[in-house]
C-alpha atoms as a PDB file:
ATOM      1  CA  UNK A   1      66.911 189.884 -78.317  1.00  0.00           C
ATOM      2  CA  UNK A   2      63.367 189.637 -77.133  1.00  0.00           C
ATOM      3  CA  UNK A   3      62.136 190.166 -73.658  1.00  0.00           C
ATOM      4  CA  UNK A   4      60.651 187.335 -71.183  1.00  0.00           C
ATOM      5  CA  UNK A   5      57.224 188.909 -72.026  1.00  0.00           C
ATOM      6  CA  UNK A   6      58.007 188.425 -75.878  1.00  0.00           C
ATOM      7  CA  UNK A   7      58.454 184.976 -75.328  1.00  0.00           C
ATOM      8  CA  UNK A   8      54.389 185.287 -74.476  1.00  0.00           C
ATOM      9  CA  UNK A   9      53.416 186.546 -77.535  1.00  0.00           C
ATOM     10  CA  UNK A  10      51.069 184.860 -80.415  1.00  0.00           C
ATOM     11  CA  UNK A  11      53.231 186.021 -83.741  1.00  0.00           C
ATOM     12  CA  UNK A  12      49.318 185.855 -85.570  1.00  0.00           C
ATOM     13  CA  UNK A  13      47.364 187.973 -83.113  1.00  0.00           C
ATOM     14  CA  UNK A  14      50.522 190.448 -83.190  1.00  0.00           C
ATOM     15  CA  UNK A  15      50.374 190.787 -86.489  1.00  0.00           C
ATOM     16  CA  UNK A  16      46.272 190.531 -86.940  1.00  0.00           C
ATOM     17  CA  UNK A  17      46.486 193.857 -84.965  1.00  0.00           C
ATOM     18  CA  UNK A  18      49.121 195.243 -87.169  1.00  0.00           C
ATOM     19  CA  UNK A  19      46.709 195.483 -90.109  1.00  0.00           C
ATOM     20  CA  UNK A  20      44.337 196.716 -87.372  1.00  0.00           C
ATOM     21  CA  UNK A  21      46.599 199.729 -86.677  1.00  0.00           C
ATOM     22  CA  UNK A  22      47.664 200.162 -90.007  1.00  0.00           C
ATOM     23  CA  UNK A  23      44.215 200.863 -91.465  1.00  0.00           C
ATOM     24  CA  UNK A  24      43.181 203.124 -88.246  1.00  0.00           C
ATOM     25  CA  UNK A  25      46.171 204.860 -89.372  1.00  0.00           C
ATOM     26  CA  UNK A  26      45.461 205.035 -92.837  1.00  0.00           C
ATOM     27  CA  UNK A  27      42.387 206.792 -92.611  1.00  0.00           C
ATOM     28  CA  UNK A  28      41.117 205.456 -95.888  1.00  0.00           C
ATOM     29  CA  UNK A  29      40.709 201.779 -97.522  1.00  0.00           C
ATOM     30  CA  UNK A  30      43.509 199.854 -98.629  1.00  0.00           C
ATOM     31  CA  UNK A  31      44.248 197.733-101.460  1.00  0.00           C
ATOM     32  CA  UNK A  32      45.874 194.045-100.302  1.00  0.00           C
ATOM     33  CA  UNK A  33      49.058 194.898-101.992  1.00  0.00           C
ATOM     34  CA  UNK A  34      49.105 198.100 -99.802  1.00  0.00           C
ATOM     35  CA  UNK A  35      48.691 196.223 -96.547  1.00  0.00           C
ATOM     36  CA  UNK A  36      51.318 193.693 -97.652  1.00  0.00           C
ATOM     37  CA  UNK A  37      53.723 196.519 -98.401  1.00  0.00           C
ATOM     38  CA  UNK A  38      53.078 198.753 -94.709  1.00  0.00           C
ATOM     39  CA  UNK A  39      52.890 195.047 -92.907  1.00  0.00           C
ATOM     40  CA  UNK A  40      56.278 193.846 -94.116  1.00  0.00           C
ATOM     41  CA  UNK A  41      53.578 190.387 -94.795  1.00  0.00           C
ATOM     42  CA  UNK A  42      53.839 188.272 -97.734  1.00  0.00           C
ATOM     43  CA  UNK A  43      50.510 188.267 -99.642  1.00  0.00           C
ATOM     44  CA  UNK A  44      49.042 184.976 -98.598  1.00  0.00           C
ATOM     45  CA  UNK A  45      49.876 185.485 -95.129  1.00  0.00           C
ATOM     46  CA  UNK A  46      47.751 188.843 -95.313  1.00  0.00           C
ATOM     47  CA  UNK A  47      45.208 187.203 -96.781  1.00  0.00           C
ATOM     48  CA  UNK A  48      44.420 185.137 -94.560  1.00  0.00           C
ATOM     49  CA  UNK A  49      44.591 186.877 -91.570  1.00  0.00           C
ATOM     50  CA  UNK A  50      42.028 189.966 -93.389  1.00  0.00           C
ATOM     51  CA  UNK A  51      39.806 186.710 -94.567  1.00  0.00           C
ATOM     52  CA  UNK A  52      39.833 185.622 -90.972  1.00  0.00           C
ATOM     53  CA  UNK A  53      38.941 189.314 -89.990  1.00  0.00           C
ATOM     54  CA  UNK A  54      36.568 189.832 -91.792  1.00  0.00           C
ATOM     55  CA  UNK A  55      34.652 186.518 -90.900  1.00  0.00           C
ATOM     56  CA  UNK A  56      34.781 188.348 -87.188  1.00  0.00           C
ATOM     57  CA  UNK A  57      33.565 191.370 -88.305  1.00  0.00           C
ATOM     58  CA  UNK A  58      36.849 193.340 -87.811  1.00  0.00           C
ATOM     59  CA  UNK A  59      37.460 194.095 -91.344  1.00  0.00           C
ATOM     60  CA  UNK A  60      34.925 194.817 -94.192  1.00  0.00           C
ATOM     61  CA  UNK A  61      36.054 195.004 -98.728  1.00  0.00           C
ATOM     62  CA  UNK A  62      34.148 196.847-100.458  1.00  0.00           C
ATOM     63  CA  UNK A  63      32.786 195.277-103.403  1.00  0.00           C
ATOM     64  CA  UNK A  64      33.314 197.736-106.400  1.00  0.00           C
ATOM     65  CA  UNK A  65      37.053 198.631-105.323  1.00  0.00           C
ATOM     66  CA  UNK A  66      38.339 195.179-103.798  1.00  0.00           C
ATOM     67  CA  UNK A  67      39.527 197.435-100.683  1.00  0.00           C
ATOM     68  CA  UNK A  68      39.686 196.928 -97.220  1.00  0.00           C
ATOM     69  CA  UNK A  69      38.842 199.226 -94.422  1.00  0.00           C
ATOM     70  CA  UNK A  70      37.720 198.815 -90.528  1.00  0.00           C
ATOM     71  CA  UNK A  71      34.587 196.935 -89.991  1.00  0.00           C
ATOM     72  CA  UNK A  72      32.033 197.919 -87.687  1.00  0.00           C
ATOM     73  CA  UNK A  73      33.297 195.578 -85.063  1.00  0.00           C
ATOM     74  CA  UNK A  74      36.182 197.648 -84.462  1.00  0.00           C
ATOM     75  CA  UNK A  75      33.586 200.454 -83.929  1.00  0.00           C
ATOM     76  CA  UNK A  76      31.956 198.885 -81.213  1.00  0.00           C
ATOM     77  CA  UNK A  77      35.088 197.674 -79.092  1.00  0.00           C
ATOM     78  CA  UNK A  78      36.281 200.525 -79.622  1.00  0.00           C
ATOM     79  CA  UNK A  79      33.220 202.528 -78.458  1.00  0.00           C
ATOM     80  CA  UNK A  80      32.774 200.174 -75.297  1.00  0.00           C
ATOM     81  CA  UNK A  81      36.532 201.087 -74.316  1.00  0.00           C
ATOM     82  CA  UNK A  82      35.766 204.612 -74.389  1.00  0.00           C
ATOM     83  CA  UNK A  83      32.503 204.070 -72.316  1.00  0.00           C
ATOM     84  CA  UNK A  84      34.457 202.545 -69.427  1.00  0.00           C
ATOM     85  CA  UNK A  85      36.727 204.931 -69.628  1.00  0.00           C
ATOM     86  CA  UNK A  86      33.978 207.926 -69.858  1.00  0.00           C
ATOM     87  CA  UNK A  87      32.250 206.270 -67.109  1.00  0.00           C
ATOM     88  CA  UNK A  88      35.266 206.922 -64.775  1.00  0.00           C
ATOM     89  CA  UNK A  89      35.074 210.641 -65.568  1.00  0.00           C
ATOM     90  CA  UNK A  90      31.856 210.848 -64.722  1.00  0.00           C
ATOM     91  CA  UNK A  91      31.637 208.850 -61.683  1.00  0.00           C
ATOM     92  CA  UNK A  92      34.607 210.448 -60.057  1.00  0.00           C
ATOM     93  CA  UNK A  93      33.051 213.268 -58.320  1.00  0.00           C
ATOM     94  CA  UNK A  94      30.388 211.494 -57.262  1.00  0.00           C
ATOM     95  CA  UNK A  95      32.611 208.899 -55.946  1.00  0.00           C
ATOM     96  CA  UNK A  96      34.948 211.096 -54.025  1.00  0.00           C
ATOM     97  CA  UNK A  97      31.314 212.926 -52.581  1.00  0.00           C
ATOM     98  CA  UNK A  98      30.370 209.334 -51.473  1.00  0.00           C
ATOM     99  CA  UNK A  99      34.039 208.673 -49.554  1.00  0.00           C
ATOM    100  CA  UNK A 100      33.500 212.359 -47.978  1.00  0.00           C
ATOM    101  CA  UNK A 101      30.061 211.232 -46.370  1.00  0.00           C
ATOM    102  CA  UNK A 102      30.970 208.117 -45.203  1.00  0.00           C
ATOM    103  CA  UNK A 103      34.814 208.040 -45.362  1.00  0.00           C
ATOM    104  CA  UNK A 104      35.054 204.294 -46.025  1.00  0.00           C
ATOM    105  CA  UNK A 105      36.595 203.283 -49.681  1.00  0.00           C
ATOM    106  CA  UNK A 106      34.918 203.065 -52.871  1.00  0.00           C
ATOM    107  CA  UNK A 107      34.984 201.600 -56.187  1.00  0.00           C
ATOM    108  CA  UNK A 108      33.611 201.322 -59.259  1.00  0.00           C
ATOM    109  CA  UNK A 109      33.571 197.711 -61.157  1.00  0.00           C
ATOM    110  CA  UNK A 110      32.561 196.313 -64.527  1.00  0.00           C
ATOM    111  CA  UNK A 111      31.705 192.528 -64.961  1.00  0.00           C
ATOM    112  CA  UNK A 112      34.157 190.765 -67.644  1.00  0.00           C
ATOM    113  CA  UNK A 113      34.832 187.436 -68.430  1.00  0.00           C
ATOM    114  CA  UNK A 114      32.486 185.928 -65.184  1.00  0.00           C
ATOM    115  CA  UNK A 115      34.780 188.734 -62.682  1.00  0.00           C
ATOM    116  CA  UNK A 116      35.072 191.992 -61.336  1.00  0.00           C
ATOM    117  CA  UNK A 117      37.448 194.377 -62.921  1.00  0.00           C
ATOM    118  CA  UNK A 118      38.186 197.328 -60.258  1.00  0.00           C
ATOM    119  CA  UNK A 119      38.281 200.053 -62.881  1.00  0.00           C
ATOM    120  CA  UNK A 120      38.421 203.146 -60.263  1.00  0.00           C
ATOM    121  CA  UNK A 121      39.093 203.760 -56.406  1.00  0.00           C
ATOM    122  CA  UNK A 122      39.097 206.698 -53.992  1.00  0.00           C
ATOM    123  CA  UNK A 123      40.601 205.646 -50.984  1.00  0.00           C
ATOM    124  CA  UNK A 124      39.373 206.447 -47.003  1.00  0.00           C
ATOM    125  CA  UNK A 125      41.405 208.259 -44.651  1.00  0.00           C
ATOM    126  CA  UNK A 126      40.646 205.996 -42.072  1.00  0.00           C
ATOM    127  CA  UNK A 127      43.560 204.342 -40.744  1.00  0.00           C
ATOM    128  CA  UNK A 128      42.357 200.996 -40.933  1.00  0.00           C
ATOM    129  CA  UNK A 129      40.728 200.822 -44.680  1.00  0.00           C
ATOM    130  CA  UNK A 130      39.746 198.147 -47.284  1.00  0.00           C
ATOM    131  CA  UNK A 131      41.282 198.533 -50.405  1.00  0.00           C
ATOM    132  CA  UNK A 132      41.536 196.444 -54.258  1.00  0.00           C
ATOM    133  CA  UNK A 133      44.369 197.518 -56.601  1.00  0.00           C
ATOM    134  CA  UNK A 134      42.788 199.132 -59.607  1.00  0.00           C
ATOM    135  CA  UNK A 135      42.717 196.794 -62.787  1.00  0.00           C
ATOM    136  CA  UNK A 136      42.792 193.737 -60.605  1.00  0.00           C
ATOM    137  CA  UNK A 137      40.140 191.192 -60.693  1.00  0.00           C
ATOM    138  CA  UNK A 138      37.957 189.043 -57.943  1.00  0.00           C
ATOM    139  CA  UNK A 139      35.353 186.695 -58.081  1.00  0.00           C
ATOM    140  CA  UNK A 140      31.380 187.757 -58.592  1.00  0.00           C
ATOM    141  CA  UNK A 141      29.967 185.344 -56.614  1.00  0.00           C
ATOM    142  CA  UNK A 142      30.800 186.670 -53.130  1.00  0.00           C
ATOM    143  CA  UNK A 143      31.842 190.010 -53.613  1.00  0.00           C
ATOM    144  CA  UNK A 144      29.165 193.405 -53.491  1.00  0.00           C
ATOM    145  CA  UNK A 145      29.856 194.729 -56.603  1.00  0.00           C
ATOM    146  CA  UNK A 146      30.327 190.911 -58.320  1.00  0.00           C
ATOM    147  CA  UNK A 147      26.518 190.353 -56.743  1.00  0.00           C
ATOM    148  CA  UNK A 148      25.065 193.233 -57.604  1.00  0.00           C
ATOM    149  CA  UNK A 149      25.942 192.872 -61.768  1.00  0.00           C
ATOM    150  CA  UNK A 150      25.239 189.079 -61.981  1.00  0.00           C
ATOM    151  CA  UNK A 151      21.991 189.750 -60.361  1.00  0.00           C
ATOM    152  CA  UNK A 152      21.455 191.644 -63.603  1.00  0.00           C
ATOM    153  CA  UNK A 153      22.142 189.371 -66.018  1.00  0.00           C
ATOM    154  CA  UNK A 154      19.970 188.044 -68.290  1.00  0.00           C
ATOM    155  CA  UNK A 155      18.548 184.340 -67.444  1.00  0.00           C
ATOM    156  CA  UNK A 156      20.316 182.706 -70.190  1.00  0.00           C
ATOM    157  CA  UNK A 157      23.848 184.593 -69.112  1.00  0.00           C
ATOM    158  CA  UNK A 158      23.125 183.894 -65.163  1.00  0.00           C
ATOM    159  CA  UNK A 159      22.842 180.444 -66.142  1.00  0.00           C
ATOM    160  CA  UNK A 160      25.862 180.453 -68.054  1.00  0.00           C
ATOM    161  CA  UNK A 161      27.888 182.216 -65.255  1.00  0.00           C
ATOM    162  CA  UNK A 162      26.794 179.486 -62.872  1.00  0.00           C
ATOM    163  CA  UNK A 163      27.904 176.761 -65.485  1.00  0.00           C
ATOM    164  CA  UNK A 164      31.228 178.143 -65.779  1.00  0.00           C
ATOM    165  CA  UNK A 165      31.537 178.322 -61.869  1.00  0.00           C
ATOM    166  CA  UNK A 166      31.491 174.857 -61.532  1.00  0.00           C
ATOM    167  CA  UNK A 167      31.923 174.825 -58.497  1.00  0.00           C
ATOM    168  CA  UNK A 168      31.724 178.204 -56.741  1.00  0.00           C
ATOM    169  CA  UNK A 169      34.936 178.732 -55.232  1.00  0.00           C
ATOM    170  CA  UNK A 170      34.734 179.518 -51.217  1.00  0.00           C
ATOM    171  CA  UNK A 171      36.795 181.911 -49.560  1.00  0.00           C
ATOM    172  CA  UNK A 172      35.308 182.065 -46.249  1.00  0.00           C
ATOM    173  CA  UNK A 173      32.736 180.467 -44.118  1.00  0.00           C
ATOM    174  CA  UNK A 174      30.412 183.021 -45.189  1.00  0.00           C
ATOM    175  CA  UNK A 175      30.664 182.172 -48.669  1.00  0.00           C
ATOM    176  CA  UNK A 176      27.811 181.301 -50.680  1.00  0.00           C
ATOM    177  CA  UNK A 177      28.916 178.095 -52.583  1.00  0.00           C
ATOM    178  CA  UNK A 178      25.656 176.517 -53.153  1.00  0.00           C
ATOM    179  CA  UNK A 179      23.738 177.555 -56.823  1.00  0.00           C
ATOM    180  CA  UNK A 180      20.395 177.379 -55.733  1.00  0.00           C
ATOM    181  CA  UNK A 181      21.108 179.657 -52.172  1.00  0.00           C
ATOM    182  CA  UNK A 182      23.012 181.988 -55.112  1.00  0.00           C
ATOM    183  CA  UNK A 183      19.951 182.143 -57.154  1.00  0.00           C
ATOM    184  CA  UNK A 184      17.281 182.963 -54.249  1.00  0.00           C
ATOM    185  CA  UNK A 185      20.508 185.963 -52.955  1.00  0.00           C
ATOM    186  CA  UNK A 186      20.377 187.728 -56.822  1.00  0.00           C
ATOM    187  CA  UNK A 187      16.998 187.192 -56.529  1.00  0.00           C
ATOM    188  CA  UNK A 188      16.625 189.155 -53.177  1.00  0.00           C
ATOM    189  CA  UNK A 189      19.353 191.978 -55.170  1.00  0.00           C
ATOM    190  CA  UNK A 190      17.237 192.392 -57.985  1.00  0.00           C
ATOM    191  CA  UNK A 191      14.377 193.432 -55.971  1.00  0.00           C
ATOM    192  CA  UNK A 192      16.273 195.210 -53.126  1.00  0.00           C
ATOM    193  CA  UNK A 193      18.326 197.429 -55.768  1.00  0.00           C
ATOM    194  CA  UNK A 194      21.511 196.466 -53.663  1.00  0.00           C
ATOM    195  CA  UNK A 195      23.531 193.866 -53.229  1.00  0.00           C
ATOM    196  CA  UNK A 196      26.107 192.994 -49.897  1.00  0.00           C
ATOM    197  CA  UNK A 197      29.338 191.226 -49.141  1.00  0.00           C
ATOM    198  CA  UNK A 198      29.259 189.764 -45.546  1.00  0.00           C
ATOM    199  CA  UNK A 199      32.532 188.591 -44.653  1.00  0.00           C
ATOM    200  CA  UNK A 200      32.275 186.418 -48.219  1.00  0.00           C
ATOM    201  CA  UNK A 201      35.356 187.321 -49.769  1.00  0.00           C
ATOM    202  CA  UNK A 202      37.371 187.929 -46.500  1.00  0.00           C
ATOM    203  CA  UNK A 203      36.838 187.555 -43.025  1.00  0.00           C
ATOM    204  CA  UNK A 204      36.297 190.763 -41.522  1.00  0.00           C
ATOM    205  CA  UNK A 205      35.279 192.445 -44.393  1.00  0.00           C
ATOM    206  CA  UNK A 206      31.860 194.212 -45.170  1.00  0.00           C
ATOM    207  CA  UNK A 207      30.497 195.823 -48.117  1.00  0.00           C
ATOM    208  CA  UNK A 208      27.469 197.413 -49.912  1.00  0.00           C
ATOM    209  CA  UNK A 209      26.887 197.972 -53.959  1.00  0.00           C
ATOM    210  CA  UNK A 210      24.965 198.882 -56.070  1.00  0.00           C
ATOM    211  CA  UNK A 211      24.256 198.650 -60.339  1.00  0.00           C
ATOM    212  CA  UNK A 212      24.821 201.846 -62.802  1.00  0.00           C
ATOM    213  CA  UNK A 213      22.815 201.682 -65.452  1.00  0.00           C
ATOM    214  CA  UNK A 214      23.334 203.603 -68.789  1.00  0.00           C
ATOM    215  CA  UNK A 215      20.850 205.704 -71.226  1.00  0.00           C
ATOM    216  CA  UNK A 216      19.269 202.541 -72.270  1.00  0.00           C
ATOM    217  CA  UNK A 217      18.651 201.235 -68.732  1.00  0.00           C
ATOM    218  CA  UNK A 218      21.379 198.189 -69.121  1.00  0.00           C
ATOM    219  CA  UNK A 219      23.540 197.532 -66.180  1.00  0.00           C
ATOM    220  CA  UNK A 220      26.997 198.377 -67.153  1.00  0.00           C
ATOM    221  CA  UNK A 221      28.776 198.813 -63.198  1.00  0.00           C
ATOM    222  CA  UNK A 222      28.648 199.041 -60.022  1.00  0.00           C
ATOM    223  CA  UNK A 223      29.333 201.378 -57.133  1.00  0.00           C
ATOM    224  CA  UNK A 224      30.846 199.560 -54.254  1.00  0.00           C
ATOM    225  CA  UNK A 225      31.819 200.612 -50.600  1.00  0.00           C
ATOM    226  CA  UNK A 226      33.941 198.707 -48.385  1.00  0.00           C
ATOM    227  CA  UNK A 227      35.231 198.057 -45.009  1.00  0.00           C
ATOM    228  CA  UNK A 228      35.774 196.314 -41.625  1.00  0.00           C
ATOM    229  CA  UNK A 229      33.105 194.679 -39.809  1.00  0.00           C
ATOM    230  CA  UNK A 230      34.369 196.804 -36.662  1.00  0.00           C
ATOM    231  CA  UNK A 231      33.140 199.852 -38.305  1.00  0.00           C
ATOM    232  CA  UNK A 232      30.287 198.498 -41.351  1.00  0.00           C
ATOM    233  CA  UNK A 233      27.542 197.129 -38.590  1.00  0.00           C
ATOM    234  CA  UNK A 234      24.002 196.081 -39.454  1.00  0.00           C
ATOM    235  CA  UNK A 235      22.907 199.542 -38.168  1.00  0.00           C
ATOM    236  CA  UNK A 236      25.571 201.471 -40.325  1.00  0.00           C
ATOM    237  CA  UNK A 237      24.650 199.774 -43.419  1.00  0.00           C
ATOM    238  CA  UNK A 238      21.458 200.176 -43.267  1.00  0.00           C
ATOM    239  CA  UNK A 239      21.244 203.474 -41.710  1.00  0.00           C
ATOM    240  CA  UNK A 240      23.854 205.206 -43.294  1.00  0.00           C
ATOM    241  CA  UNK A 241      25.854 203.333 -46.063  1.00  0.00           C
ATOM    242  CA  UNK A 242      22.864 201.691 -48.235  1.00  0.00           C
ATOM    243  CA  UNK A 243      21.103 204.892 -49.009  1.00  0.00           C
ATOM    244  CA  UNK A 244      24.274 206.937 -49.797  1.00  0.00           C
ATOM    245  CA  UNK A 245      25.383 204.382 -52.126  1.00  0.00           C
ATOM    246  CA  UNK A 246      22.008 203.860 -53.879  1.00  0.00           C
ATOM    247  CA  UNK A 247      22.030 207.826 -54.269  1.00  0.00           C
ATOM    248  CA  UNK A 248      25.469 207.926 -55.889  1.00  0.00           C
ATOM    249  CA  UNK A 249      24.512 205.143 -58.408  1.00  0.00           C
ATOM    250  CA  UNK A 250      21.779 206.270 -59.157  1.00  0.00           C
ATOM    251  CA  UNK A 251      23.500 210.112 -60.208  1.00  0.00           C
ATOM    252  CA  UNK A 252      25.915 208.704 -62.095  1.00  0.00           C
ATOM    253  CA  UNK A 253      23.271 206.676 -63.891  1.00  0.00           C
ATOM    254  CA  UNK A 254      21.654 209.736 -64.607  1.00  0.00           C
ATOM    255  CA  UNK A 255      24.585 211.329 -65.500  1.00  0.00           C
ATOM    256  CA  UNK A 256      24.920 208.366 -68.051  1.00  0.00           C
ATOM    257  CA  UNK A 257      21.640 209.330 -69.558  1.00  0.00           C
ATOM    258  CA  UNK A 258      19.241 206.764 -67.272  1.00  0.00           C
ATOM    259  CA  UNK A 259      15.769 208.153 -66.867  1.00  0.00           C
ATOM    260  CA  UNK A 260      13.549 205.876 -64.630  1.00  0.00           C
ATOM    261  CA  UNK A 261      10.147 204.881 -66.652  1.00  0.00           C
END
């Protein structure tokens, strides 16, 4: 009997990544026959998911043998799911250093799919603290970390993040909802180096982020610190909480291999 979450599956994707597995597993090409037979898949079937593979990149034949074996597309995902979770390890440390000096919570995003993923967190032992489940998501537009990667973008993929926005969704009062105010704030981030959240996402709550950038000098996270207004004033921030957090991004950046030119 299958679970409620079964009922959620897409039998082709299920069984795409079967032939996925299998050939990780197998270590070595295999012939279609071979596939069929570890799959349980009758030969068209696994035909035309490896044709429609392949097309993606997924799955490469080589020509003298007929075989199939991983394509380099499985390389890459697979080498950008180890970065984020590399980046973690070496951001830690420097993240819990950051929490210590200014004991206020901190986090460490990516950008995917036009949001924040909340990939890491070291709490505050403040009583009163601000505080995103890891793995969830929020919206870029109005939060520090969300600012501080779009501002990063490329023109053509800024562009594209404000056409999918359509419109920008507002949470608060403070909530920047208008494209062409959203353009002049990345702007402003871009030439600051950090980006804020002023009561944007939720009333009462303040933060300050700032980009990672990896050995090639691409943007790949951010470093965000948050809290409540009560505690996060204008003289704080500026004072206190911008410079720590540009220091820690910038070490785990160099950590990452990031050399300024």
């Amino acid at each position: 009997m299958k679970s409620p979450h079964d009922r959620h599956t897409v039998q082709a994707v299920e069984r795409a990544l079967k032939i996925l597995i299998i050939l990780a597993e197998a270590g070595a090409p295999l012939t279609l026959s071979q596939i069929r037979d570890r799959t349980k898949l009758n030969i068209s079937t696994a035909h035309r998911l490896l044709h429609t593979l392949m097309n993606d990149g997924f799955i490469s034949q080589d020509k003298d043998t007929g075989k199939y074996l991983l394509g380099l597309r499985t390389f890459e995902v697979g080498h950008a799911a180890l970065y984020s979770m590399d980046i973690r390890t070496v951001a830690r440390p420097i993240l819990q250093k950051l929490v210590d000096a200014c004991n206020e919570t901190v986090n460490l995003a990516i950008l995917d799919q036009d949001e924040i993923v909340y990939i890491d967190q070291i709490e505050s032992q403040n009583m009163i603290k601000i505080f995103a489940r890891v793995g969830s998501r929020g919206p870029a537009h109005c939060t520090g970390a969300g600012k501080a990667l779009i501002a990063h973008l490329s023109d053509r993929d800024f562009e594209r993040f404000l056409h999918n926005k359509e419109p920008l969704q507002v949470f608060t009062k403070q909530t920047i909802s208008d494209k062409a105010r959203l353009k002049e704030e990345v702007a402003l981030i871009r030439g600051k180096g950090y980006s804020l959240d002023n009561e944007e996402l939720e009333e009462g709550v303040r933060c300050v982020a700032v980009p990672i950038k990896d050995f090639e000098g691409k943007v790949i996270a951010a470093v965000s610190l948050s809290g409540p207004d009560t505690r996060l004033t204008d003289a704080f921030i500026q004072g206190k909480l911008i410079p720590e957090v540009m220091a820690a991004a910038e070490r785990i950046s160099e950590r990452l291999g990031y050399r300024k030119r």
